[in-house]
C-alpha atoms as a PDB file:
ATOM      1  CA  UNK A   1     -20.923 -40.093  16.779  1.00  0.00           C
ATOM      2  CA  UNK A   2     -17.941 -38.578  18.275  1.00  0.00           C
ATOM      3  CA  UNK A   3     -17.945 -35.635  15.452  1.00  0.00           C
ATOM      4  CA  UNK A   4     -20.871 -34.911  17.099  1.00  0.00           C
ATOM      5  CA  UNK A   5     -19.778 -34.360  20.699  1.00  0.00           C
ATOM      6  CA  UNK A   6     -16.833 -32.768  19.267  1.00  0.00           C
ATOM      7  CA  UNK A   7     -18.836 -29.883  17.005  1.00  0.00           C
ATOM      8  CA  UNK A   8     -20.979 -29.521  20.386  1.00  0.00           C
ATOM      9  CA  UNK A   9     -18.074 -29.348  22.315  1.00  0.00           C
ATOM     10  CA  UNK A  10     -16.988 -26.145  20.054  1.00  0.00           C
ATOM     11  CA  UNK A  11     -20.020 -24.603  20.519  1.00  0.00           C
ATOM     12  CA  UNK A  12     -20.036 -24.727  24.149  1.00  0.00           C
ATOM     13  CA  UNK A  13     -16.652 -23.475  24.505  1.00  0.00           C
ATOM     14  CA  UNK A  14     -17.623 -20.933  22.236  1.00  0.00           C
ATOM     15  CA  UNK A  15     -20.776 -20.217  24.667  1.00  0.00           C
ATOM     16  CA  UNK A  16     -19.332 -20.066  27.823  1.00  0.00           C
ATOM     17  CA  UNK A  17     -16.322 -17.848  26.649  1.00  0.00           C
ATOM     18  CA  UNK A  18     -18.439 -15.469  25.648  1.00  0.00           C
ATOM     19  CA  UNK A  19     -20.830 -15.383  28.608  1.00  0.00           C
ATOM     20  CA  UNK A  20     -17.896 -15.260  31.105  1.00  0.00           C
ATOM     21  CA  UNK A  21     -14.629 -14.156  29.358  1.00  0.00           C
ATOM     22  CA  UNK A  22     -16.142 -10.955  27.187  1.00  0.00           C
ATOM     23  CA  UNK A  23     -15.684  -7.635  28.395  1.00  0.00           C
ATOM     24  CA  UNK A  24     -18.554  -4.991  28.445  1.00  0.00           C
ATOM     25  CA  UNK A  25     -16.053  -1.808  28.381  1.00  0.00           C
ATOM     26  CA  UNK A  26     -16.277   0.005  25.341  1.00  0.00           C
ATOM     27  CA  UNK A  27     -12.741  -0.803  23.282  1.00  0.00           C
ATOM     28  CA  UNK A  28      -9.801   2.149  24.371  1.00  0.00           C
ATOM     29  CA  UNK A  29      -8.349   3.306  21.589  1.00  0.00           C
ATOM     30  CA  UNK A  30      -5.210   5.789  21.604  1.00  0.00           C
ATOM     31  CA  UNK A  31      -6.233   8.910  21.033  1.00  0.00           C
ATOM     32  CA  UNK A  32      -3.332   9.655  18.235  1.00  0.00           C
ATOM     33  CA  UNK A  33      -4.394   6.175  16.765  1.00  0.00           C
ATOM     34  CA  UNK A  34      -7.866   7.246  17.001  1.00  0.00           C
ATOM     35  CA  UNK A  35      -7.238  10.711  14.707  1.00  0.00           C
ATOM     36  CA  UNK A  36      -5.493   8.472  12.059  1.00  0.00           C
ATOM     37  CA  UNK A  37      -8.389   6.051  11.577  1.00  0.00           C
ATOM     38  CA  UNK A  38     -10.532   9.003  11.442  1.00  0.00           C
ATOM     39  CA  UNK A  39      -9.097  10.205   8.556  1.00  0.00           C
ATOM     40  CA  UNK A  40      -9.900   6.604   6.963  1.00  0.00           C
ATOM     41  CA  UNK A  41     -13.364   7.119   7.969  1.00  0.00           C
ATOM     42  CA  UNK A  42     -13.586   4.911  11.298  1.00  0.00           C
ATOM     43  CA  UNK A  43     -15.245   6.464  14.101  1.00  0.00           C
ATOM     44  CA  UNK A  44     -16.838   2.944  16.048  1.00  0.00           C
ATOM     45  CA  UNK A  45     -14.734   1.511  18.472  1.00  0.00           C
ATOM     46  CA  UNK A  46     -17.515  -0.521  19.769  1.00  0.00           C
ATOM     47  CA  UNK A  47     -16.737  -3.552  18.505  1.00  0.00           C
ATOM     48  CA  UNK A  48     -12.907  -5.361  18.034  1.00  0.00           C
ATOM     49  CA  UNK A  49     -13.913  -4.854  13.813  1.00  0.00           C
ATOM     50  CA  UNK A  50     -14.786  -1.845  12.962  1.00  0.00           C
ATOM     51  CA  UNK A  51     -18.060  -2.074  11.668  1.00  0.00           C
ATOM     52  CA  UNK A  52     -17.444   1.364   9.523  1.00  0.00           C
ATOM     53  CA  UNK A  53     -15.523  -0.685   7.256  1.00  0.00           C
ATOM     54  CA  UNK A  54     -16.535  -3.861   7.846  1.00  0.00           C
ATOM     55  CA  UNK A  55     -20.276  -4.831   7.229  1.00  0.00           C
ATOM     56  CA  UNK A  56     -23.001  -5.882   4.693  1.00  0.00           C
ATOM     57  CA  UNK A  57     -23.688  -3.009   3.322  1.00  0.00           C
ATOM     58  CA  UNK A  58     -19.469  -2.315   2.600  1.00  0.00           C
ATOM     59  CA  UNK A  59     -19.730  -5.239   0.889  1.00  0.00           C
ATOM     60  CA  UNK A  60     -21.093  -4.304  -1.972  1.00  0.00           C
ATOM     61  CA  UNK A  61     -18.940  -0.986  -2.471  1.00  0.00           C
ATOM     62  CA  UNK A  62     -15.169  -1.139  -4.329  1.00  0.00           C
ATOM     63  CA  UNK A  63     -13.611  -0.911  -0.991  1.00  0.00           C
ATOM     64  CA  UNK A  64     -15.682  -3.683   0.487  1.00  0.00           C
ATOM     65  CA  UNK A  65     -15.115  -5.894  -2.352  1.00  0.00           C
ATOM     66  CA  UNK A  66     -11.513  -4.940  -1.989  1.00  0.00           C
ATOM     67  CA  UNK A  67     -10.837  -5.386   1.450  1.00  0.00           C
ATOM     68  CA  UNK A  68     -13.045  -8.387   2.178  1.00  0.00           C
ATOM     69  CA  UNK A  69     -13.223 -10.505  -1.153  1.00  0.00           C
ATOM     70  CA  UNK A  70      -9.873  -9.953  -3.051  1.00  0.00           C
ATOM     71  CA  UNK A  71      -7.867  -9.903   0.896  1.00  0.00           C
ATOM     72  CA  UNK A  72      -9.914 -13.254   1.439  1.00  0.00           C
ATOM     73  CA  UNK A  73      -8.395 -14.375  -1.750  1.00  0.00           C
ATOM     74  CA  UNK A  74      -5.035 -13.012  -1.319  1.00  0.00           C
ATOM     75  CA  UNK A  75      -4.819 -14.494   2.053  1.00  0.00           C
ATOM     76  CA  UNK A  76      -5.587 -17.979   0.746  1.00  0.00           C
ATOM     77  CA  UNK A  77      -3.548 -18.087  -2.058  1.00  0.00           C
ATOM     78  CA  UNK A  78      -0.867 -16.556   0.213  1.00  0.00           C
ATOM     79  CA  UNK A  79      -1.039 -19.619   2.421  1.00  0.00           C
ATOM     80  CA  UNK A  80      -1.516 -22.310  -0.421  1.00  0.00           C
ATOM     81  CA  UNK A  81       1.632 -20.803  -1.935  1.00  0.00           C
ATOM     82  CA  UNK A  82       4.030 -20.014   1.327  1.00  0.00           C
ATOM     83  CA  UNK A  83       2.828 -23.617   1.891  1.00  0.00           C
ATOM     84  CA  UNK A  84       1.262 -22.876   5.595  1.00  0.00           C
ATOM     85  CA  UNK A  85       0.126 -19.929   7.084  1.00  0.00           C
ATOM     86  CA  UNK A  86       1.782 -16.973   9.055  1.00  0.00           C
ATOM     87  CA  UNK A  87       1.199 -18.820  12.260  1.00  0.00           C
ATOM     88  CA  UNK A  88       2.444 -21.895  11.357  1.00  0.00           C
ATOM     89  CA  UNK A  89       5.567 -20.684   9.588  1.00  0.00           C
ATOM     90  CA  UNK A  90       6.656 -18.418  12.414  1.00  0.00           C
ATOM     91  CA  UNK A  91       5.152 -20.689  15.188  1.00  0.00           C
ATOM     92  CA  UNK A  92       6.372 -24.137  14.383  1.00  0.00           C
ATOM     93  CA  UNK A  93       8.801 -23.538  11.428  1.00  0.00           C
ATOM     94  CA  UNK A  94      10.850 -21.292  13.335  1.00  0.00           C
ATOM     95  CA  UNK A  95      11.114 -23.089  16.755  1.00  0.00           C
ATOM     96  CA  UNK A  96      12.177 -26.334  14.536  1.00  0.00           C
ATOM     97  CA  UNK A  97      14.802 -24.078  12.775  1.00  0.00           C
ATOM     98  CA  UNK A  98      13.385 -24.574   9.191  1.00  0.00           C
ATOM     99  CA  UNK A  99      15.289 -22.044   6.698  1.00  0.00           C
ATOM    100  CA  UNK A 100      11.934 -21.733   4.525  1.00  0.00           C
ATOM    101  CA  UNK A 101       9.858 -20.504   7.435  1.00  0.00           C
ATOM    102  CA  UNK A 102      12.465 -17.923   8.138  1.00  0.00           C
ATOM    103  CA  UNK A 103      12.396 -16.728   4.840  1.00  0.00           C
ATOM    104  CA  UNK A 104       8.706 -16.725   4.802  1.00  0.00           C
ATOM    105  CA  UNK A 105       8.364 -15.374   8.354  1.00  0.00           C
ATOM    106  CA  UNK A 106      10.143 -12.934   6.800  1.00  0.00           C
ATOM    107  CA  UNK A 107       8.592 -12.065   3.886  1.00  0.00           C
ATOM    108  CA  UNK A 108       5.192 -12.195   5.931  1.00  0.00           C
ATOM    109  CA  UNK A 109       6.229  -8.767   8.324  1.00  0.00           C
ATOM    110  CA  UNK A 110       7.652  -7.421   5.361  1.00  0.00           C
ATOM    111  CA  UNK A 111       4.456  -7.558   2.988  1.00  0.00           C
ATOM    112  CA  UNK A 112       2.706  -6.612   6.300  1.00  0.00           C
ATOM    113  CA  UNK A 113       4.430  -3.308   6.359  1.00  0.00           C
ATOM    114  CA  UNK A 114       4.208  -2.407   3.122  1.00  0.00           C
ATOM    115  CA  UNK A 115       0.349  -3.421   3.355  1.00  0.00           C
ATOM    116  CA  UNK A 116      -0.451  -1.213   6.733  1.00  0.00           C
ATOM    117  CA  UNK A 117       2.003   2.020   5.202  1.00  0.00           C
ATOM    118  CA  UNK A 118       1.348   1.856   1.890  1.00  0.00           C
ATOM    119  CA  UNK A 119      -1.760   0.194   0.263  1.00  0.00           C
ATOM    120  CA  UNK A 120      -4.394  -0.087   3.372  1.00  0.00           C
ATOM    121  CA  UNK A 121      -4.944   3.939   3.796  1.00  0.00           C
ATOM    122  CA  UNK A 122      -4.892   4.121   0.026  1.00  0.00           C
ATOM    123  CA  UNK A 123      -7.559   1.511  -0.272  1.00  0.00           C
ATOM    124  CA  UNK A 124      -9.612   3.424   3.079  1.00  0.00           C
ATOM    125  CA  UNK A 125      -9.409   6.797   1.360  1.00  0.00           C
ATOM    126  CA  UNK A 126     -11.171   5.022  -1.924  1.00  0.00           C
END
């Protein structure tokens, strides 16, 4: 019984923060920023994922698949095989001084980089 109250407790939150914490404005982007993702094809800033890349249709393209079903996949085994994920590692691992999480915290804004430099506008341009 208490699952219950607990799943509708989720979706309230969930309800309320949306009718009182969202924010109408359109999303500001920086202008330089802005040029770069053009290049990459995305032009709609209107919502916080950019729906250019991001939707059903994407899906079923190479660079959907890419981005949504082999990243899904990456991401999991990622965190199956760092043994927690990014926020755990750097969040609790760190502040308890744990030696792995440093390494993986590491490793984490490492791959990052090399993800957002070298393979993400490489896998846009596709």
């Amino acid at each position: 019984m208490w699952n219950l109250f607990f799943v509708f407790g989720i979706f309230l939150g969930g309800a309320i923060a949306f009718n009182l914490l969202s924010n109408p404005a359109p999303i500001e982007v920086n202008p330089k920023l802005a040029q770069e993702l053009a290049g990459y094809g995305i032009t709609n800033y209107n919502n916080l994922i950019p729906e250019d890349i991001m939707n059903w249709q994407s899906l079923f393209t190479l660079k959907g698949f890419v981005l949504m079903v082999a990243g899904g996949f990456l991401v999991g085994f990622g965190t199956r095989y760092a043994g927690g994920c990014t926020s755990g590692h750097a969040i609790m691992g760190l502040s308890n001084l744990q030696l792995p999480s440093l390494i993986a915290t590491i490793c984490f804004m490492i791959g990052g980089f090399i993800m957002a430099n070298l393979f993400l506008p490489f896998i846009l341009s596709l």
